[in-house]
Protein backbone atom coordinates (compact mmCIF):
# COMPACT_ATOMS: atom_id res chain seq x y z
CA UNK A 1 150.71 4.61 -1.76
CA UNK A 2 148.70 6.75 -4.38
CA UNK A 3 149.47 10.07 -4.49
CA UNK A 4 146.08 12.10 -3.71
CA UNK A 5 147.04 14.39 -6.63
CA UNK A 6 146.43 11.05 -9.11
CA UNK A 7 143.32 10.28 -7.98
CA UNK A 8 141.86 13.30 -6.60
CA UNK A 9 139.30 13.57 -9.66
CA UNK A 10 137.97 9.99 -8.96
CA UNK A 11 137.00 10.72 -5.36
CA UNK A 12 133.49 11.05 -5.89
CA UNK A 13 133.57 7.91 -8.44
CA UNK A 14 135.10 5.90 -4.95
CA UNK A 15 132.41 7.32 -2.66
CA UNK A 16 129.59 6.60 -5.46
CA UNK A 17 130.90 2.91 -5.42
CA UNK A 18 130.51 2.69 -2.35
CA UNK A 19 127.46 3.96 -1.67
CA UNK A 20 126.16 1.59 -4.37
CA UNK A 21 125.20 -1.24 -1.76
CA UNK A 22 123.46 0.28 0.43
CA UNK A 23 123.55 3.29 2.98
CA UNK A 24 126.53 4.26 4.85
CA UNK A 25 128.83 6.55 6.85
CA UNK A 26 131.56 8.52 6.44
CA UNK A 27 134.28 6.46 8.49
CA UNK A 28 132.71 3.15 6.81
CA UNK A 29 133.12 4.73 3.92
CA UNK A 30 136.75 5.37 4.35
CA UNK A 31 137.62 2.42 5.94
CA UNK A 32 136.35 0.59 3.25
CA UNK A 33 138.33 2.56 0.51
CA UNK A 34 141.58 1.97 2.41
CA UNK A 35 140.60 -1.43 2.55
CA UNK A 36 139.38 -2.19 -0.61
CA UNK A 37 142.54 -0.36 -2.04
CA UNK A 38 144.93 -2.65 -0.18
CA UNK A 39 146.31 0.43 2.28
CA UNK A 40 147.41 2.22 -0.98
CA UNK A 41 144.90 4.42 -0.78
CA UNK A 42 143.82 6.90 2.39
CA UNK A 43 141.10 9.18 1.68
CA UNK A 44 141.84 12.09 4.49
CA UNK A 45 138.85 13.03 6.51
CA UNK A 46 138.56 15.87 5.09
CA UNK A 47 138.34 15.17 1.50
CA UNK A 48 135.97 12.63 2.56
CA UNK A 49 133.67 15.36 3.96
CA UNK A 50 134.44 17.93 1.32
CA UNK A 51 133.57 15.46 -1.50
CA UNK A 52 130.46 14.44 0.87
CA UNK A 53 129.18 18.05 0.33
CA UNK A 54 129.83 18.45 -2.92
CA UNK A 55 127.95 15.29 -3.87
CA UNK A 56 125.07 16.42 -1.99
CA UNK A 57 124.94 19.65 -3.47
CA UNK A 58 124.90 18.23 -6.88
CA UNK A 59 122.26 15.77 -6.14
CA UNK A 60 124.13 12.34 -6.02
CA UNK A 61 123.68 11.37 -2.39
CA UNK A 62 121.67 12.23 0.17
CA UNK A 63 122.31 12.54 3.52
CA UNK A 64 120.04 11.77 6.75
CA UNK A 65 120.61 11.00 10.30
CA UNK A 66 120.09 7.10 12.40
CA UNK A 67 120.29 6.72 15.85
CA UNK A 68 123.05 4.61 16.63
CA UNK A 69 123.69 2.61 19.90
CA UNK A 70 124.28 4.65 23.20
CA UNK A 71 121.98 7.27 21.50
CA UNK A 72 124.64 8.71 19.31
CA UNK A 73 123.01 9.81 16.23
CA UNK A 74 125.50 9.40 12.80
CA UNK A 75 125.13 11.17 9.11
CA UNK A 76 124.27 8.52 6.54
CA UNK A 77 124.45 8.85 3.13
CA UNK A 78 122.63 7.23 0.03
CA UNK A 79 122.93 7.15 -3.54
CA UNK A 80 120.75 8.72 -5.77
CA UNK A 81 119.55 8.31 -9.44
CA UNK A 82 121.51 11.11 -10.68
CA UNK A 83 124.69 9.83 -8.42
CA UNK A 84 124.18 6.54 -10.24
CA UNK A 85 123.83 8.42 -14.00
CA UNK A 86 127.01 10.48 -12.43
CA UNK A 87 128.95 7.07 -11.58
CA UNK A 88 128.02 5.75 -14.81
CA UNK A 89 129.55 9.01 -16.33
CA UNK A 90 133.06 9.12 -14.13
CA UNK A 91 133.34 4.93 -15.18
CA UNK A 92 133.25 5.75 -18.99
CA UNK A 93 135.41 8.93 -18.23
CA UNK A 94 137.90 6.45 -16.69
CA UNK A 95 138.11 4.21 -19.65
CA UNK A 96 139.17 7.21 -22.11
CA UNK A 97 141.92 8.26 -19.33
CA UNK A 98 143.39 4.88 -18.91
CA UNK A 99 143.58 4.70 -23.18
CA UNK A 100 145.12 8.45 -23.52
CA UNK A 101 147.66 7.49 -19.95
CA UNK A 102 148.65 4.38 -21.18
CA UNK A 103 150.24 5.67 -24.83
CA UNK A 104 152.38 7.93 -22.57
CA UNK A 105 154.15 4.30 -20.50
CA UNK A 106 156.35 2.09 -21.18
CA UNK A 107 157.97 -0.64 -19.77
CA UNK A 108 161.61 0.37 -18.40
């Protein structure tokens, strides 16, 4: 299990990746991190929706409502341009990080 300390500045990257096929909603979203991540990895609901606000605010997703079946109606979200540029960003970001991190391990 990742410690949500490590990762916490990659949130948005995770969402972003996400979002990157298509539409989608917040518990897809998450299900598909934990998922994706092999269980090692559970976005809390609440980061998920704090980071969902955030991105909005910024410009990187949008949100909108669909009408779902038995007339519930569910938040979407989509990617934007900028979110893409953003993603782009957080990738290269990464690369640096995992250069700098990995002069600091060694093999025990």
């Amino acid at each position: 299990m990742i410690s949500s300390d490590v990762i916490r500045g990659y949130n948005d990257t995770l969402i972003l990746y996400m979002l990157m096929d298509g539409e989608s909603y917040g518990y897809e979203i998450s299900k598909k991190i934990r998922t994706l991540s092999e269980e090692k990895y559970i976005m809390k609901e609440t980061t998920l929706y704090s980071a969902f606000t955030r991105l909005e605010k910024n410009g990187y997703i949008v949100s909108f409502y669909k009408e779902e079946t038995f007339g519930k109606r569910r938040t979407y979200y989509r990617i934007t341009p900028a979110g893409l540029a953003y993603y782009r960003e957080k990738c290269e970001e990464w690369q640096v990080t995992q250069e700098v991190v990995n002069k600091f391990i060694k093999e025990l």
